[in-house]
PDB file of N, CA and C in Angstrom:
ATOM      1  N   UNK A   1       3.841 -68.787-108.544  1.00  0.00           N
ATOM      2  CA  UNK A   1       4.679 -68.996-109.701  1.00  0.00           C
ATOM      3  C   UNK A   1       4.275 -70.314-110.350  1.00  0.00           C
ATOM      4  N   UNK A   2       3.613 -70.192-111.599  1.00  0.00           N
ATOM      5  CA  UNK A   2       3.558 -71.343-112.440  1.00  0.00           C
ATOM      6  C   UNK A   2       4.551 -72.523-112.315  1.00  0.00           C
ATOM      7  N   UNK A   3       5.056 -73.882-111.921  1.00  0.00           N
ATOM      8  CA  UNK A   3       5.682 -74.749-112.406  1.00  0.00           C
ATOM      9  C   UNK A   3       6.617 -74.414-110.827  1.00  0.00           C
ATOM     10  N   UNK A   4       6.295 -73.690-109.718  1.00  0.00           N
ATOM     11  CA  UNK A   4       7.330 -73.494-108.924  1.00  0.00           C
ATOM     12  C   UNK A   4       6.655 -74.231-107.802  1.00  0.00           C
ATOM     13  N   UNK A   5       7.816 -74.138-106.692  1.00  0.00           N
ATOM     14  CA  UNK A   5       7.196 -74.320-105.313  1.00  0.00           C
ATOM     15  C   UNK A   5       7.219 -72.824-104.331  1.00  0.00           C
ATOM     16  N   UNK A   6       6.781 -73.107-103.368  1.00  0.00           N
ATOM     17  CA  UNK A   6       6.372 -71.884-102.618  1.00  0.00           C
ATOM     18  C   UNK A   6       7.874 -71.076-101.603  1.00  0.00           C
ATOM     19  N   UNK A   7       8.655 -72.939-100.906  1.00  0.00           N
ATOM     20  CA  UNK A   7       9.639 -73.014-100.383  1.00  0.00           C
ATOM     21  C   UNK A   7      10.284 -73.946-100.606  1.00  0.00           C
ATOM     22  N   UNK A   8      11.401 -73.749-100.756  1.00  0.00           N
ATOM     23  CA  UNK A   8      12.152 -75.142-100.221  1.00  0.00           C
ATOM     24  C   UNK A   8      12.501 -75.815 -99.646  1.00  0.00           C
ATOM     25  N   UNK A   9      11.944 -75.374 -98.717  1.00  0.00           N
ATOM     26  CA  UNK A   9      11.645 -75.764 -96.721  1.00  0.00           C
ATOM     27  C   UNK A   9      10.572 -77.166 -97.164  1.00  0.00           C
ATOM     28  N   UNK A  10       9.845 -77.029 -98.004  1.00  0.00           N
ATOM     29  CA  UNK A  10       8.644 -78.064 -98.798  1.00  0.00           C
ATOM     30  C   UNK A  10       9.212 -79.110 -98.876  1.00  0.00           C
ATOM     31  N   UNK A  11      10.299 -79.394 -99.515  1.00  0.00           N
ATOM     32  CA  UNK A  11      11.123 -80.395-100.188  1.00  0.00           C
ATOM     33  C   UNK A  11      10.016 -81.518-101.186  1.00  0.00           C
ATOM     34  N   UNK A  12       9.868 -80.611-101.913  1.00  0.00           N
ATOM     35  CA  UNK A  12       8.593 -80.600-103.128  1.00  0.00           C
ATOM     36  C   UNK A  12       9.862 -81.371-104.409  1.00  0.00           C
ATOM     37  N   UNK A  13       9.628 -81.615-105.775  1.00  0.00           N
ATOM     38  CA  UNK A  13      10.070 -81.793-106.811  1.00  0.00           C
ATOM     39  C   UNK A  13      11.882 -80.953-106.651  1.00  0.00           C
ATOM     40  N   UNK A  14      10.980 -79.549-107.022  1.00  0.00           N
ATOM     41  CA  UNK A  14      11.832 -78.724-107.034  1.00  0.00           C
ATOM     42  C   UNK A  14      13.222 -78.360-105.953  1.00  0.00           C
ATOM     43  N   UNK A  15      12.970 -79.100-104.793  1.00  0.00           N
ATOM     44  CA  UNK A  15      13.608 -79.312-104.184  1.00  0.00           C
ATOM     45  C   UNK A  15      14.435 -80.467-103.924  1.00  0.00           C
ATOM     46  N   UNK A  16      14.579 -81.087-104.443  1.00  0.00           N
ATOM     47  CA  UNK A  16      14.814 -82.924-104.463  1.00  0.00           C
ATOM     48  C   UNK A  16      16.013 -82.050-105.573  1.00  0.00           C
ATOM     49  N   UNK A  17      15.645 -81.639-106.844  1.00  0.00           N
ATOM     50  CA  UNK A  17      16.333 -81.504-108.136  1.00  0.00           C
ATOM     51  C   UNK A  17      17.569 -80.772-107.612  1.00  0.00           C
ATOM     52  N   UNK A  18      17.083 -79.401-106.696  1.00  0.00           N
ATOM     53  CA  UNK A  18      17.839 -78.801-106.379  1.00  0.00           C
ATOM     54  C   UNK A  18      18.820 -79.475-105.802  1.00  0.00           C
ATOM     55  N   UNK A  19      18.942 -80.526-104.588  1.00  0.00           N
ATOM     56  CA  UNK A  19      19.621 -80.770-104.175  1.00  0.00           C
ATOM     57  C   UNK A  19      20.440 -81.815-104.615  1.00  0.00           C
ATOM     58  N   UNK A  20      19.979 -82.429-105.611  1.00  0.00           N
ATOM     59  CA  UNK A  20      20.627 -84.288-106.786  1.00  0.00           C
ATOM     60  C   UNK A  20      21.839 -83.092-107.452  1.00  0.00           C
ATOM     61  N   UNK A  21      21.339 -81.956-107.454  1.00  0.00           N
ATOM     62  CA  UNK A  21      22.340 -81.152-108.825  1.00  0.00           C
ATOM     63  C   UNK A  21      23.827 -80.760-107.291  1.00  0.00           C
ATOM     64  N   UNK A  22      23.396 -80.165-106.309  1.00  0.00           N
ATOM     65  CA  UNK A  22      23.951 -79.377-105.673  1.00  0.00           C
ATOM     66  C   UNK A  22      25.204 -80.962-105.186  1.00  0.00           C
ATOM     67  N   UNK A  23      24.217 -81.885-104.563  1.00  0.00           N
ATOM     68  CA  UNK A  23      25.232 -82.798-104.400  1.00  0.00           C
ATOM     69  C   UNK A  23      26.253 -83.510-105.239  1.00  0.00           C
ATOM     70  N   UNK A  24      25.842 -83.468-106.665  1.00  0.00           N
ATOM     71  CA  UNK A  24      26.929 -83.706-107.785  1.00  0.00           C
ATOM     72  C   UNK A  24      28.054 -82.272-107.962  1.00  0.00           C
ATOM     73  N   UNK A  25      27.567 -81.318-107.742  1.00  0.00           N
ATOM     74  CA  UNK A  25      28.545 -80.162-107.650  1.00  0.00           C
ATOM     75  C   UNK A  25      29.579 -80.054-106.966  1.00  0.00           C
ATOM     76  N   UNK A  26      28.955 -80.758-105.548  1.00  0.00           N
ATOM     77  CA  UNK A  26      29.717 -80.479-104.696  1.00  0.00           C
ATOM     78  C   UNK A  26      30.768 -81.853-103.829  1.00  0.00           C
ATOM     79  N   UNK A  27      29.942 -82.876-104.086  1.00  0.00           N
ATOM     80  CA  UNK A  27      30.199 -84.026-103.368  1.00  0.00           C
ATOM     81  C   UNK A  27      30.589 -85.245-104.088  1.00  0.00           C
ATOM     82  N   UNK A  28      30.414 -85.074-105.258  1.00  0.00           N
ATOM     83  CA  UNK A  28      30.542 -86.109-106.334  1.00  0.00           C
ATOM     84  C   UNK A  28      32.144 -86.626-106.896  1.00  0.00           C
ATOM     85  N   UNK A  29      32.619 -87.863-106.660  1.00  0.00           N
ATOM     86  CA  UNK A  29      33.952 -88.410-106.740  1.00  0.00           C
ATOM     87  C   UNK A  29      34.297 -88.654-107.885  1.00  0.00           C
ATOM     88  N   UNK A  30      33.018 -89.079-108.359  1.00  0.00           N
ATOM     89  CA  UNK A  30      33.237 -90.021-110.156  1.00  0.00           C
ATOM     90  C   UNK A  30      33.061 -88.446-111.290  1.00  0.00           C
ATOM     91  N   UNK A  31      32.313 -87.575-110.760  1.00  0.00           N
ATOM     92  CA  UNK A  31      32.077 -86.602-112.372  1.00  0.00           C
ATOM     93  C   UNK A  31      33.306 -86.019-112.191  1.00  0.00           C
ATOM     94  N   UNK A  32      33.281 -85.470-114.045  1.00  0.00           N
ATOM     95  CA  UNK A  32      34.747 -84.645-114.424  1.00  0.00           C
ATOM     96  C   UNK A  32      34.465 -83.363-113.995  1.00  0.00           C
ATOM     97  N   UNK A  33      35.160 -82.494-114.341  1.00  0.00           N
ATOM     98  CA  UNK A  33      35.198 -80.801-113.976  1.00  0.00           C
ATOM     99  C   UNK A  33      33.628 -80.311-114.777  1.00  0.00           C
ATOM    100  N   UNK A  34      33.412 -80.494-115.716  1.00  0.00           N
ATOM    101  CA  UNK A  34      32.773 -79.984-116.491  1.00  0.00           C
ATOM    102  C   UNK A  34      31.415 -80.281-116.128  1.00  0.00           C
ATOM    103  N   UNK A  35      31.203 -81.758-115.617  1.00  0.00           N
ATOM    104  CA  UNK A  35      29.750 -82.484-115.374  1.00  0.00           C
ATOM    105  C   UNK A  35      29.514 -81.607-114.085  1.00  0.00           C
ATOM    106  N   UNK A  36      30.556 -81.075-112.695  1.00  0.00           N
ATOM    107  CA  UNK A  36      30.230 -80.662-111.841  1.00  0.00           C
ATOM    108  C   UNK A  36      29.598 -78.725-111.987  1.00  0.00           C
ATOM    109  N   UNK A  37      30.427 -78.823-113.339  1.00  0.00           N
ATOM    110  CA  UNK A  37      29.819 -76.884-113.205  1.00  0.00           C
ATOM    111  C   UNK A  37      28.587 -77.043-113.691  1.00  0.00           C
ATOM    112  N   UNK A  38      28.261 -78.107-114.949  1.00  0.00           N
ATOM    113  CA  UNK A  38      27.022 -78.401-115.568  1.00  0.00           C
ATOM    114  C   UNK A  38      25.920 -77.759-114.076  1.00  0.00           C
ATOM    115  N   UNK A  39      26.483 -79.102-112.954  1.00  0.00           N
ATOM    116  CA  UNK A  39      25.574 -79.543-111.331  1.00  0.00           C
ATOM    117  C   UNK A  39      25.444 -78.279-111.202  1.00  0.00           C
ATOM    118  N   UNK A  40      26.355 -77.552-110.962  1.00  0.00           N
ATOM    119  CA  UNK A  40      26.197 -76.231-110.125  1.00  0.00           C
ATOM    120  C   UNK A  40      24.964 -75.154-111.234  1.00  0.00           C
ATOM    121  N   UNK A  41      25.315 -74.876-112.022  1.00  0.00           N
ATOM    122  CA  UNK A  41      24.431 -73.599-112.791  1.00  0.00           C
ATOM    123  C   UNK A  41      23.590 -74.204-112.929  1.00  0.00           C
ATOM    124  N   UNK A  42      23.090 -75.768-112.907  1.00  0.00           N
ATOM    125  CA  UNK A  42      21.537 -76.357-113.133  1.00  0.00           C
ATOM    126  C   UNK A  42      21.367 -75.859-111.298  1.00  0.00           C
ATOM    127  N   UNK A  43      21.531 -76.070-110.196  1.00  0.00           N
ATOM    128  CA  UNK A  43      21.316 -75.541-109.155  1.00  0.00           C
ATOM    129  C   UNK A  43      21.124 -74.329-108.865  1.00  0.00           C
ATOM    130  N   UNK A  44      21.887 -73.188-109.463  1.00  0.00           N
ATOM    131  CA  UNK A  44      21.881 -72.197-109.146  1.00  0.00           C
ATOM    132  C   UNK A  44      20.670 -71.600-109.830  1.00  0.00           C
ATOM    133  N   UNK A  45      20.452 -72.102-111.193  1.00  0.00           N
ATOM    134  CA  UNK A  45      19.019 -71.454-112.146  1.00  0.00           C
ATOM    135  C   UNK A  45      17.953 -72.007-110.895  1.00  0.00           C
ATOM    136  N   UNK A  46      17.933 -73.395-110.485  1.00  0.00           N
ATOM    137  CA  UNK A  46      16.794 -73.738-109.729  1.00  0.00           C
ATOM    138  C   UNK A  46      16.754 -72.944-108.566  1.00  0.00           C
ATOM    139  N   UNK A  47      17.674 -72.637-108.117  1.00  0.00           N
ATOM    140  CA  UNK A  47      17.583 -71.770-106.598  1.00  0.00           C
ATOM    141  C   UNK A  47      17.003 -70.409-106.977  1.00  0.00           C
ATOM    142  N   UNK A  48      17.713 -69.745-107.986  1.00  0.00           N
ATOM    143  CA  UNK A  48      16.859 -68.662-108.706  1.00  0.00           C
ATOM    144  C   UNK A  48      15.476 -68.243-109.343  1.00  0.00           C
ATOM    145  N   UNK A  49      14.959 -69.478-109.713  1.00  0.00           N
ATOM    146  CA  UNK A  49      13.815 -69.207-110.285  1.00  0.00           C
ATOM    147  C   UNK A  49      12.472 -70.231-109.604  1.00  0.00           C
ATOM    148  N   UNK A  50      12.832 -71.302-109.114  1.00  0.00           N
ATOM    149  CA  UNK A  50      11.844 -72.005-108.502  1.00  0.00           C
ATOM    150  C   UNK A  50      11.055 -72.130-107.335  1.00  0.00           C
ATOM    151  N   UNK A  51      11.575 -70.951-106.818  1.00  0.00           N
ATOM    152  CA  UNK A  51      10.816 -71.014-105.564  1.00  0.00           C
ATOM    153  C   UNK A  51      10.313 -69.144-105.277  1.00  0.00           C
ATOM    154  N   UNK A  52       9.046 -69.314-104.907  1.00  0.00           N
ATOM    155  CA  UNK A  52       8.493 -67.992-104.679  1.00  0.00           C
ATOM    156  C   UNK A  52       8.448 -67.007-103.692  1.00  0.00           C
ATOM    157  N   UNK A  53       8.962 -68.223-102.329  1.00  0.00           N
ATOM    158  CA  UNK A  53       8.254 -67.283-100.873  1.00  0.00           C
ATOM    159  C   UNK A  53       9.814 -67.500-100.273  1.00  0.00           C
ATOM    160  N   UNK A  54      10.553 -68.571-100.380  1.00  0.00           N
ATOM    161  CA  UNK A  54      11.727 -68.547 -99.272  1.00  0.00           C
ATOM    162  C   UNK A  54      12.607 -69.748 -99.954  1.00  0.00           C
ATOM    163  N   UNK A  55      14.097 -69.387-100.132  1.00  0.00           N
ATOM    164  CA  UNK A  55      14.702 -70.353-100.898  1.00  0.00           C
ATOM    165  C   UNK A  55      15.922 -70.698 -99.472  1.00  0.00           C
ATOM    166  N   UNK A  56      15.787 -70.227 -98.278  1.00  0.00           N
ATOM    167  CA  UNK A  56      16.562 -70.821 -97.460  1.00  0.00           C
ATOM    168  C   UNK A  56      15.966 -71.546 -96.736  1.00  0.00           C
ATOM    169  N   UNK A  57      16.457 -72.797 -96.678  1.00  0.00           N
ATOM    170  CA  UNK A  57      15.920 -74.155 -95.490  1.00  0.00           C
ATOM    171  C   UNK A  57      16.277 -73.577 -94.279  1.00  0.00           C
ATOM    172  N   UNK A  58      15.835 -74.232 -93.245  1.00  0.00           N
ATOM    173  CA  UNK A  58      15.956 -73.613 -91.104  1.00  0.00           C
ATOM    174  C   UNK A  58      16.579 -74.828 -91.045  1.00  0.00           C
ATOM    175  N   UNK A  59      17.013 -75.870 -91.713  1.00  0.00           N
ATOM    176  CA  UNK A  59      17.990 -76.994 -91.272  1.00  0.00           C
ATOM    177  C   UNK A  59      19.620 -76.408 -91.487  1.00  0.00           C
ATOM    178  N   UNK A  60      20.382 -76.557 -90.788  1.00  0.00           N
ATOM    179  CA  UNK A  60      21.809 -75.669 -90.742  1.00  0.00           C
ATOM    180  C   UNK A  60      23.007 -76.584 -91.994  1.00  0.00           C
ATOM    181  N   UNK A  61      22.595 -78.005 -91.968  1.00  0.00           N
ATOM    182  CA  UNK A  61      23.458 -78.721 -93.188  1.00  0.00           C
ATOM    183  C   UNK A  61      22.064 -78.362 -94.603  1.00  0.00           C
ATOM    184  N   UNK A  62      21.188 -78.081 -94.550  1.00  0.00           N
ATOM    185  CA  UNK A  62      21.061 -77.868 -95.727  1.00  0.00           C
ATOM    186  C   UNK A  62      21.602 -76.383 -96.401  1.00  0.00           C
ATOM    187  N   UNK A  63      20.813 -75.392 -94.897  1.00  0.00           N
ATOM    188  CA  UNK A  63      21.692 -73.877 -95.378  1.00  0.00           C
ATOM    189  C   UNK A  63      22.754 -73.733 -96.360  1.00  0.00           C
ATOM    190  N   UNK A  64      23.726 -74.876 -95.204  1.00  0.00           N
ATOM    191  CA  UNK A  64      25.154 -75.181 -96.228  1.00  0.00           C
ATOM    192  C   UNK A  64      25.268 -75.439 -97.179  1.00  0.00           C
ATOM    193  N   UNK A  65      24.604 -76.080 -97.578  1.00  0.00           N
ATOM    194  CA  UNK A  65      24.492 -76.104 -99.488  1.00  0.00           C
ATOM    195  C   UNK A  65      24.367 -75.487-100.001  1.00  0.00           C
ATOM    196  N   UNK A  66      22.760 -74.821 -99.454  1.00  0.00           N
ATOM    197  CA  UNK A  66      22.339 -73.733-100.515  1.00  0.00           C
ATOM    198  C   UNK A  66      23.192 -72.611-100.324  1.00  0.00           C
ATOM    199  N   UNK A  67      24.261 -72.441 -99.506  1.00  0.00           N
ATOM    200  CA  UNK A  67      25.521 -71.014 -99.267  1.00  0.00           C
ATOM    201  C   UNK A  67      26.351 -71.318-100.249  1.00  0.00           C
ATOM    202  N   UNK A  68      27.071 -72.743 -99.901  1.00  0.00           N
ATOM    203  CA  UNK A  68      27.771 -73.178-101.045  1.00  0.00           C
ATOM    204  C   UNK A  68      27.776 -73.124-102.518  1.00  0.00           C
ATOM    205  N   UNK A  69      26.695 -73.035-102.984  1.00  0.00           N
ATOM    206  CA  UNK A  69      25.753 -72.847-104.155  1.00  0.00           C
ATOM    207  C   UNK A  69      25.478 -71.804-104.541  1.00  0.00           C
ATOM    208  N   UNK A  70      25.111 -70.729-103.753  1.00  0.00           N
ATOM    209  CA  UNK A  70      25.025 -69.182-103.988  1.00  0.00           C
ATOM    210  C   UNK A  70      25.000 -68.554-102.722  1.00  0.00           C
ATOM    211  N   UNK A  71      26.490 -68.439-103.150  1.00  0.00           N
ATOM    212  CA  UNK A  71      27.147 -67.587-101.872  1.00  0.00           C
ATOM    213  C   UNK A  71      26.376 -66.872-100.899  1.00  0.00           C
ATOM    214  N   UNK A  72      26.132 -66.870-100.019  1.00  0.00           N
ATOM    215  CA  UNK A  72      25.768 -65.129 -99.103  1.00  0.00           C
ATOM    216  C   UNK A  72      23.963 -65.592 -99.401  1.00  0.00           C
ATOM    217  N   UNK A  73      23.323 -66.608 -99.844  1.00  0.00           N
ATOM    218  CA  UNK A  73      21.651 -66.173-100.098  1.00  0.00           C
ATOM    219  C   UNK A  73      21.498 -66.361 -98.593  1.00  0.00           C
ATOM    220  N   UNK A  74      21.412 -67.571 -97.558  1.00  0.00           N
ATOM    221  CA  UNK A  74      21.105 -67.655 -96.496  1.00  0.00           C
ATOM    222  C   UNK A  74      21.793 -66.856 -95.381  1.00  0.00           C
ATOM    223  N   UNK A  75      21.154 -66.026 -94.179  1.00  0.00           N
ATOM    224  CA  UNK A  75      22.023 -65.659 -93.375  1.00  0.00           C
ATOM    225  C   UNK A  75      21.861 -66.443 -92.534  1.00  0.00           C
TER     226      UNK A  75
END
């Protein structure tokens, strides 16, 4: 995939982004309602489209994010 990474197991670009967005979605004290859904659908497009071969990490607190983020992707 042009402009993608392979995994996010990589923790490449695309993975860094993914997770700056996921942690403002989810963890963030100071943003309003609105800045956090912004976090989330910029996460969720990246989880969707940026990665080619495997978008679940084998680390069990990252899993958690990316579940948190889109429900049900990791088993």
């Amino acid at each position: 995939m042009a402009g993608g990474d392979a995994t996010i197991e990589e923790m490449g670009a695309w993975a860094a982004q993914f997770y700056f967005h996921a942690w403002v979605a989810l963890f963030s004290a100071n943003a309003d309602d609105q800045t956090k859904q912004l976090a989330r659908t910029s996460a969720e497009q990246i989880i969707d489209t940026r990665f080619s071969q495997s978008k679940c990490p084998t680390d069990p607190a990252l899993k958690t994010i990316v579940n948190e983020i889109k429900k049900g992707l990791c088993p």
